[in-house]
Structures are given as structure tokens and as C-alpha cells.
Protein backbone atom coordinates (compact mmCIF):
# COMPACT_ATOMS: atom_id res chain seq x y z
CA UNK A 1 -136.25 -107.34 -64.03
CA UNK A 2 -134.90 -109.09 -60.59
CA UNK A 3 -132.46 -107.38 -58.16
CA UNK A 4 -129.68 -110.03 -57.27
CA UNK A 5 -130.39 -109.90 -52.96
CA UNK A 6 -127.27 -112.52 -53.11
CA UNK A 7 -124.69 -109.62 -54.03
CA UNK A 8 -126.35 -106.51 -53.33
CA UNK A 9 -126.64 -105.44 -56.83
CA UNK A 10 -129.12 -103.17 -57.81
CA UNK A 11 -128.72 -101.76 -60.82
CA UNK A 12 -130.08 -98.36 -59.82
CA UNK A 13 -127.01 -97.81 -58.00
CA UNK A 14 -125.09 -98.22 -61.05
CA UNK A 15 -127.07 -97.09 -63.77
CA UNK A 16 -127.97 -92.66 -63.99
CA UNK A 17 -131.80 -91.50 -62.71
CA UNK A 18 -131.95 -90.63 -66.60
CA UNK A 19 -131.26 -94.41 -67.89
CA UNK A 20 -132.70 -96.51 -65.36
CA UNK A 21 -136.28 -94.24 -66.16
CA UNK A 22 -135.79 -95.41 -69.78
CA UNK A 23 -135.85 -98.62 -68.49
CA UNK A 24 -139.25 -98.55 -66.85
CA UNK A 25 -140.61 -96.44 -69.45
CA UNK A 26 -139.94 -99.87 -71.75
CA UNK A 27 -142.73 -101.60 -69.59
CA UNK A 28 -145.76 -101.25 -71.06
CA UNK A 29 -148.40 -103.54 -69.18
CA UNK A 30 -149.52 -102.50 -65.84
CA UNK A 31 -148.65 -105.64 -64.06
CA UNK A 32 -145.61 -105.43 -64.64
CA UNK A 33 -144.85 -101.93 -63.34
CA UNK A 34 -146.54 -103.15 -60.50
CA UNK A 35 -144.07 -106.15 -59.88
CA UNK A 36 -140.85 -103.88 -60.13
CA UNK A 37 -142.86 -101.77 -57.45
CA UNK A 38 -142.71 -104.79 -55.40
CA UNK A 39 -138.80 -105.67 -55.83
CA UNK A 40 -137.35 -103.56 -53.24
CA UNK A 41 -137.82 -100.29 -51.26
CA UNK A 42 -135.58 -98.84 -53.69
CA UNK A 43 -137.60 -99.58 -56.42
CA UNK A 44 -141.07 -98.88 -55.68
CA UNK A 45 -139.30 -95.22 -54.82
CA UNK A 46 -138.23 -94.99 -58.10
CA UNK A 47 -141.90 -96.46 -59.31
CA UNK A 48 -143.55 -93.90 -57.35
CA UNK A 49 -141.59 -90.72 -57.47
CA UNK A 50 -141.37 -91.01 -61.38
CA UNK A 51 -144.87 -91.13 -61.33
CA UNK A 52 -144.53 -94.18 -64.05
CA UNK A 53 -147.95 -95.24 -63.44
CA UNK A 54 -149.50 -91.74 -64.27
CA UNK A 55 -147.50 -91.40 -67.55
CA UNK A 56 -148.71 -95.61 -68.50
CA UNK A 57 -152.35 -94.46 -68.33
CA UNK A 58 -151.72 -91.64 -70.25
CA UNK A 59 -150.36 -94.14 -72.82
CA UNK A 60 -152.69 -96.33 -72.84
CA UNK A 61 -155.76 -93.77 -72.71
CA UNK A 62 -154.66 -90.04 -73.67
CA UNK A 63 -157.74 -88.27 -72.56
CA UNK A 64 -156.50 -89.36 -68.56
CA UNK A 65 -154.99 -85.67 -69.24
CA UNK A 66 -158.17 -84.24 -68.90
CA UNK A 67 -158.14 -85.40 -65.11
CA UNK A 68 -157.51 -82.21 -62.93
CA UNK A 69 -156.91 -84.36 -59.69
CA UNK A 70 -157.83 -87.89 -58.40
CA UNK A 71 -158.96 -88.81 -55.01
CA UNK A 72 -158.41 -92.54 -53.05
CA UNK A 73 -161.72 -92.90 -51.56
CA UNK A 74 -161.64 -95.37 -48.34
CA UNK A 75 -164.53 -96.96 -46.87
CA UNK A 76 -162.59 -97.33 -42.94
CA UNK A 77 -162.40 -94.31 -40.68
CA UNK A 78 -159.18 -92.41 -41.62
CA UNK A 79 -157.33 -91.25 -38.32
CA UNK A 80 -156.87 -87.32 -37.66
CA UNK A 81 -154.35 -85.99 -39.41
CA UNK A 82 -151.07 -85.01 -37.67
CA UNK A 83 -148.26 -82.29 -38.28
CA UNK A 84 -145.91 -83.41 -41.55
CA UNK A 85 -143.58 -81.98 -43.41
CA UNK A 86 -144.11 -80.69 -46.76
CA UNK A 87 -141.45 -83.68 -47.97
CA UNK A 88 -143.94 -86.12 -46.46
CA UNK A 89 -146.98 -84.54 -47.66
CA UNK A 90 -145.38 -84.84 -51.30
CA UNK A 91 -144.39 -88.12 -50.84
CA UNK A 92 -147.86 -89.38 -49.64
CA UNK A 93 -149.54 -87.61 -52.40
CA UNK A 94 -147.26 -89.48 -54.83
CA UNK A 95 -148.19 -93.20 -52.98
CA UNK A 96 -151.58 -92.21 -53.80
CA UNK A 97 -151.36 -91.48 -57.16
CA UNK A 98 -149.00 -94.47 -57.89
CA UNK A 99 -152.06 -96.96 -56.34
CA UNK A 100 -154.64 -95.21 -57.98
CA UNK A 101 -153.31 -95.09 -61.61
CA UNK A 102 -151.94 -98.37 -60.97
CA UNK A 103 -155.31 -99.57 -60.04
CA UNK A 104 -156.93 -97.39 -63.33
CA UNK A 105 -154.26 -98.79 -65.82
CA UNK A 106 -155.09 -102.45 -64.85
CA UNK A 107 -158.65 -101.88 -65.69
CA UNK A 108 -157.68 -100.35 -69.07
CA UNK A 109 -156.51 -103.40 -70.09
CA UNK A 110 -158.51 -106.04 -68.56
CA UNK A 111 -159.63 -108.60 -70.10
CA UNK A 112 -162.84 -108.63 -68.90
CA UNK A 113 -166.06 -109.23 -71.63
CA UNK A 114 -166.66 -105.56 -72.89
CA UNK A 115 -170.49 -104.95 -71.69
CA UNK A 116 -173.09 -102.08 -73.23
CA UNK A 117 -172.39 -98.56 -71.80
CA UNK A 118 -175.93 -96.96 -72.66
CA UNK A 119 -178.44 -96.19 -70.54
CA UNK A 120 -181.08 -94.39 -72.76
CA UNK A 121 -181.74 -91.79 -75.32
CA UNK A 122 -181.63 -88.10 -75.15
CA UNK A 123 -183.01 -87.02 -78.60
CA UNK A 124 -182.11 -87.16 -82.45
CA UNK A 125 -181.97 -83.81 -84.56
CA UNK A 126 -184.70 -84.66 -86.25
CA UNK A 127 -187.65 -87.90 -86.64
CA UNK A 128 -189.65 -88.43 -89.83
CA UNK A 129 -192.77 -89.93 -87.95
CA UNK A 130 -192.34 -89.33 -83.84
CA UNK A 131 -192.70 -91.49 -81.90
CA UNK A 132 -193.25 -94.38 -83.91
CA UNK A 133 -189.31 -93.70 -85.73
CA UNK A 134 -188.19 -92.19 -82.40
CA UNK A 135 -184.52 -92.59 -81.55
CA UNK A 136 -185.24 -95.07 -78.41
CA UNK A 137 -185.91 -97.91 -81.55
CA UNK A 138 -182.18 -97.82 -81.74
CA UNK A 139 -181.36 -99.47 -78.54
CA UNK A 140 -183.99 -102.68 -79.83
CA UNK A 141 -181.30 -104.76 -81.22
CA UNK A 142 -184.27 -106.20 -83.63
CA UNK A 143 -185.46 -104.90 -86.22
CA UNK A 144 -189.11 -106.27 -85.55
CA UNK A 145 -190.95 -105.57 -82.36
CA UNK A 146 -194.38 -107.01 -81.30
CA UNK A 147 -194.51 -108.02 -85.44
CA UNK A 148 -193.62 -104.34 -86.48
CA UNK A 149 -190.48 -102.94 -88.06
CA UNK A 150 -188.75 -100.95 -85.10
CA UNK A 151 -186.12 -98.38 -86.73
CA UNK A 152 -185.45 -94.35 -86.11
CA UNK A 153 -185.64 -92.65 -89.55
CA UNK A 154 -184.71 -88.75 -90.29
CA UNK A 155 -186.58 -86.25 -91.68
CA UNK A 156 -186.22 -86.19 -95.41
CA UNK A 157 -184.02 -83.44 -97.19
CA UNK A 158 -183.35 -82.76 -100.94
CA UNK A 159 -179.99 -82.02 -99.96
CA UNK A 160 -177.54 -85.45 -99.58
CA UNK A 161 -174.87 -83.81 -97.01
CA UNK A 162 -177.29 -82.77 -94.54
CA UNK A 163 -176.54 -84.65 -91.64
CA UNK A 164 -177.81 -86.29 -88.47
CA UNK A 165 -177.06 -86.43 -84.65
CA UNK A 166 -178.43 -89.15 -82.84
CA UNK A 167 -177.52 -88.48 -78.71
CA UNK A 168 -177.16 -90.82 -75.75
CA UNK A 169 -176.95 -91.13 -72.13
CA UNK A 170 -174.06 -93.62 -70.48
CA UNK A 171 -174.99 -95.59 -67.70
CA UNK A 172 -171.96 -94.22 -65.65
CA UNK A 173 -170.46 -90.40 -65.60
CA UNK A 174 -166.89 -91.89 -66.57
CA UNK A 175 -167.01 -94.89 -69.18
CA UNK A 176 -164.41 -96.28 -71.32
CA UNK A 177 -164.96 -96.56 -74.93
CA UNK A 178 -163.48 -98.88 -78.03
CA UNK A 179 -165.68 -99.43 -80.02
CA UNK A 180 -169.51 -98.18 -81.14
CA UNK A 181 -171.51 -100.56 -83.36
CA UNK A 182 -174.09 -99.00 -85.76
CA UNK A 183 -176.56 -101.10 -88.18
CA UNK A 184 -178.27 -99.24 -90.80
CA UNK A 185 -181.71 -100.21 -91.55
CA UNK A 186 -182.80 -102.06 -94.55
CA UNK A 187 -186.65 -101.05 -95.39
CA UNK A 188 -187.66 -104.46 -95.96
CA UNK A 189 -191.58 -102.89 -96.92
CA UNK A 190 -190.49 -101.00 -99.52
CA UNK A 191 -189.96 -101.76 -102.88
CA UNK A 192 -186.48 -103.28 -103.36
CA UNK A 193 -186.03 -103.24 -99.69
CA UNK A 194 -183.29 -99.98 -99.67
CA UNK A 195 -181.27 -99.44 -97.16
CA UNK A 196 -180.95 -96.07 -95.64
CA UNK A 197 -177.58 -95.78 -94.54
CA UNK A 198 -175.47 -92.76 -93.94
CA UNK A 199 -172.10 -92.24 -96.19
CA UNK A 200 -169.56 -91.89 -92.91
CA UNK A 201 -170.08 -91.58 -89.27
CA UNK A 202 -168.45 -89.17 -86.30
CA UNK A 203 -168.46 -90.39 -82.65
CA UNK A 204 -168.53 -86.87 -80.19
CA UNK A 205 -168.05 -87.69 -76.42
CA UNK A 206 -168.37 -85.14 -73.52
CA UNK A 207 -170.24 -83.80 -70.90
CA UNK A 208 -173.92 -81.50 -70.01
CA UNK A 209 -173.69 -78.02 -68.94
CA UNK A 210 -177.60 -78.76 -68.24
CA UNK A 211 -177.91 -79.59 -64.14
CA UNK A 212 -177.29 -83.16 -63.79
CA UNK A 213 -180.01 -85.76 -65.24
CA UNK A 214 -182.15 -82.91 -66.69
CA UNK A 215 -180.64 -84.64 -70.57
CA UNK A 216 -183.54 -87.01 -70.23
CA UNK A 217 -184.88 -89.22 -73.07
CA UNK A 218 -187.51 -86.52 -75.18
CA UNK A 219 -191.26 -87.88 -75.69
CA UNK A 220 -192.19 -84.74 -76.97
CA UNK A 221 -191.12 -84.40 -80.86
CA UNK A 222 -190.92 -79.92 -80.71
CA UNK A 223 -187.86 -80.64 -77.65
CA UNK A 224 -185.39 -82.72 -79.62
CA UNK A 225 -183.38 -79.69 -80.56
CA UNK A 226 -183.38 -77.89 -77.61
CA UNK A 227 -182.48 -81.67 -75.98
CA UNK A 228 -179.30 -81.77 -78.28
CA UNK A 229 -178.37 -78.67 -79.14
CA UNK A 230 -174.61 -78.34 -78.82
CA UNK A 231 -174.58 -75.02 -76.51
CA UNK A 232 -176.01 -77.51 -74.30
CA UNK A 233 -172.64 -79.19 -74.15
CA UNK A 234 -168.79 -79.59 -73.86
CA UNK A 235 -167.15 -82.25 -75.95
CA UNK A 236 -163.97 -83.35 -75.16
CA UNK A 237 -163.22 -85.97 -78.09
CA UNK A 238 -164.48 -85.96 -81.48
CA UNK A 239 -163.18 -89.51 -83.28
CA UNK A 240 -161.93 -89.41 -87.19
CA UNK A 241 -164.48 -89.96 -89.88
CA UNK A 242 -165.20 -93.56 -90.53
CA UNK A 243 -166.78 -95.13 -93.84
CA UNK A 244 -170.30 -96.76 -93.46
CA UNK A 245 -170.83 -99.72 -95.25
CA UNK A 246 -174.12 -99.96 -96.94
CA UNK A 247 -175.28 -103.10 -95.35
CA UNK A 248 -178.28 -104.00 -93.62
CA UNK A 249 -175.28 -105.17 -90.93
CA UNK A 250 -174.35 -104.27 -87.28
CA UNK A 251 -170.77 -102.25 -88.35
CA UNK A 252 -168.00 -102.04 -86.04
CA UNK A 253 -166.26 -98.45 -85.36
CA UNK A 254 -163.25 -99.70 -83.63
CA UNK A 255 -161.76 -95.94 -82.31
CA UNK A 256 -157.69 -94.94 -82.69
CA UNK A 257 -157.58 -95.99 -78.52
CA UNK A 258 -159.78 -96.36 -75.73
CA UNK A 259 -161.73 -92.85 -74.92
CA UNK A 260 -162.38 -92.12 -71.45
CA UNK A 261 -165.98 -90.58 -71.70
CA UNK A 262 -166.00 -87.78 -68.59
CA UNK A 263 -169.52 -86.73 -68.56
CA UNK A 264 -171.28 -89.90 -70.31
CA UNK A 265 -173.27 -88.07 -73.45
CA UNK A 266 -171.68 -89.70 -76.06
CA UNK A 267 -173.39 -88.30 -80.06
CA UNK A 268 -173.72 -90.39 -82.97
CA UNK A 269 -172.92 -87.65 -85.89
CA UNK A 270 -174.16 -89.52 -89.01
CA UNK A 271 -172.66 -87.96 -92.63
CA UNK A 272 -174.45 -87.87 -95.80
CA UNK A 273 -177.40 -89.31 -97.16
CA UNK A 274 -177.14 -92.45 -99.47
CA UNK A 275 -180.88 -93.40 -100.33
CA UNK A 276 -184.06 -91.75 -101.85
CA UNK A 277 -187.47 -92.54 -100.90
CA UNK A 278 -189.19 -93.13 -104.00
CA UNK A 279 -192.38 -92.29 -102.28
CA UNK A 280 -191.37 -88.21 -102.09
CA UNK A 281 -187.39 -88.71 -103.96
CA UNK A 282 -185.92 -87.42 -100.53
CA UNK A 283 -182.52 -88.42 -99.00
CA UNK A 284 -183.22 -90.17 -95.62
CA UNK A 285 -181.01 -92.06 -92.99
CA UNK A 286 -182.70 -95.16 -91.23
């Protein structure tokens, strides 16, 4: 879109509030919203006080609902504030918010290489031999450490559907998440070298009720419940149900849209139990 400077056409004068909003609505990469911004006075007015950038993010990432209120944080001293009038107060609010979800929806879609959002383990809801199966072998992207296997295994159960939580920290309190990778292990000392994969897989994200940083990685085996125990907890997004190949390969979960994580505990929710130990003929996951 280009307003014609040479004849004074703008097609906002022409068009209804109603049609030229379907118009912008049509754009649906943030660059480009910011560019019509940029046209004219006229335009970025339009940008601003239809609050098109707020409604993109929401597009592109649904749980940006969940915000309450957003703040522009500036690192120069801001002068005093002076007497305005409500009209101006509005209008400033609306700048704000049209820089900072413009600023939000660009990152959404950057192309910039997607990097590891972990930053340790809280517990597992249950370990078959702690600490030497303990959850924190899940984050060694090897299955052989110093020349031993390095997995987490469950307790066993007779039951198949039982299932297991695995929960983790994120290195920030607001991450972005596509996609979780999970590689069931293959028991390569065991007689026909199983593998101890779960049937689906459930991805909860949320946030601690628990003072901040007291969800710290358990070394004591008797506080991994209390460590994980939902009450603990609010979750705010719980993905579909996804299929778990049983392959001794690192499986992509690729989720419906980017989740915006508000908290940073994210929990691994693993589904039925494929594989018997012959040692004790109990279901485990590895």
C-alpha cells in the first residue's frame, strides 16, 4: 500500500473506518504493518488507534491474551510528567502499545536460529533407581556419559496407562515455545535392547505459586512429589495429545502455534506404558 503524495489521494478519505480496517487486518507480517505506520500521519493514526498491532500478536500467538497490561521500559531519565488531557493520556497509551506489540510481533516471527529454553530440572513423579535414573540425565543429549548409559527411567507399574510427569525450569520467566523434542531410550544392556517409550505425550506450560526460585532441581528422591505436585501450580496451556514413535530417535512435537510460556515451568506429561522389563514383567518409560 502507497498513498499517491502527487494528488492527495489517500484512500482513507474515501474508503469507510469499517473497510479500510479490513484492509489492514489483510496484513499479516509485522513489517509490514509497520511500513503503513510509516506512510503518513494519517496512517500511523489509523495503525495505532485500531490497535492493529495488538490484535497481529494475538494472531500470531493466542496466549498474548493472557497479558493484563504491558509496560515500555526506558533506560534515559523520563521528564516529570505535566497536566494532559484524558484524550492525550489515551492517545499516548495507545503509541505505547502500538511500539511495544509492534516490537513483540517482530520477534514472533524472526528468523533467528531457535536456541534451548531450559535451564534445569525440577523433579519427575517418580525414578526407578535415584539418582543414578534421575530426571537431570534428560538434559545429556547422549546417551553415554563418562562410559555409562545416562537415561531417567520410571518406577515400574503393572498397570500400562499409568503415566509420567517429567518437570522443568525455563531459563527466562516469559519464553516462546514451537516445538519440544523428546527421545525415548533404547536399553541397549538388555536383552533385545527394548525401548521404553511412552504411547503419546502432553506438553503443560504455566507458572509456580511456590515464592520465586524455591522449584529447584530435587536431589533428594522422598521431595519429587511435593516438587511437582500440581497444587503447586497454575497452567495456562495444555497442548493436544501427540503419538510417540517407538524409536530410539530424538521426536519432534511441533505445537498447533507458538506458546508464550508466562511463568517458565513447562511439564512433560508422558501417556502409557509400551515396554515390560523382563527382569520383574513391569511397564516402564525410559
Amino acid at each position: 500500500m502507497e498513498e499517491d503524495d502527487s494528488c492527495g489521494c489517500d484512500f482513507l478519505n474515501w474508503l469507510s473506518p469499517d473497510a479500510s480496517a479490513c484492509i489492514f487486518r489483510l496484513l499479516d507480517y509485522p513489517a509490514d504493518l509497520v511500513r503503513s505506520a510509516a506512510v503518513s500521519r494519517s496512517w500511523r493514526r489509523f495503525v495505532v488507534e485500531n490497535n492493529f498491532s495488538k490484535s497481529l500478536c494475538l494472531r500470531i500467538c493466542p496466549d498474548i491474551a493472557n497479558f493484563t497490561s504491558v509496560e515500555e521500559v526506558s533506560r534515559s531519565v523520563q521528564p516529570p510528567p505535566t497536566a494532559k488531557s484524558s484524550r492525550d493520556v489515551e492517545l499516548k497509551a495507545r503509541e505505547r502499545d502500538y511500539r511495544i506489540y509492534s516490537y513483540l510481533a517482530g520477534a514472533l516471527v524472526s528468523t533467528k536460529p531457535s536456541m534451548d529454553c531450559i535451564l534445569h530440572c525440577i523433579g519427575a513423579s517418580s525414578t526407578d533407581n535415584f539418582p543414578e535414573e534421575s530426571i537431570d540425565n534428560t538434559l545429556e543429549p547422549n546417551d553415554h556419559v563418562h562410559h555409562q548409559p545416562s537415561y531417567w527411567s520410571s518406577s515400574g507399574h503393572d498397570d500400562s496407562d499409568v503415566p509420567e510427569s517429567l518437570m522443568y525450569r525455563l531459563n527466562s520467566d516469559m519464553c516462546i515455545i514451537d516445538e519440544i523434542r523428546v527421545r525415548p531410550f533404547k536399553a541397549y544392556f538388555q536383552l533385545g535392547n527394548p525401548i521404553y517409550s511412552s504411547k503419546e505425550v502432553r506438553f503443560w506450560m504455566g507458572h509456580s505459586k511456590l515464592p520465586h526460585g524455591l522449584e529447584h532441581f530435587v536431589m533428594d528422591e522422598d521431595d519429587n512429589l511435593m516438587a511437582i505436585a500440581d497444587e503447586n501450580y497454575v497452567w495456562t496451556y495444555t497442548s493436544p495429545e501427540f503419538p510417540m514413535l517407538q524409536e530410539n530417535v530424538l521426536q519432534s512435537f511441533k505445537l498447533p502455534h507458538p506458546v508464550l510460556c508466562i511463568g517458565g515451568i513447562v511439564k512433560v506429561e508422558l501417556l502409557g506404558r509400551v515396554q515390560k522389563q523382563a527382569v520383574d514383567d513391569r511397564y516402564y518409560i525410559w
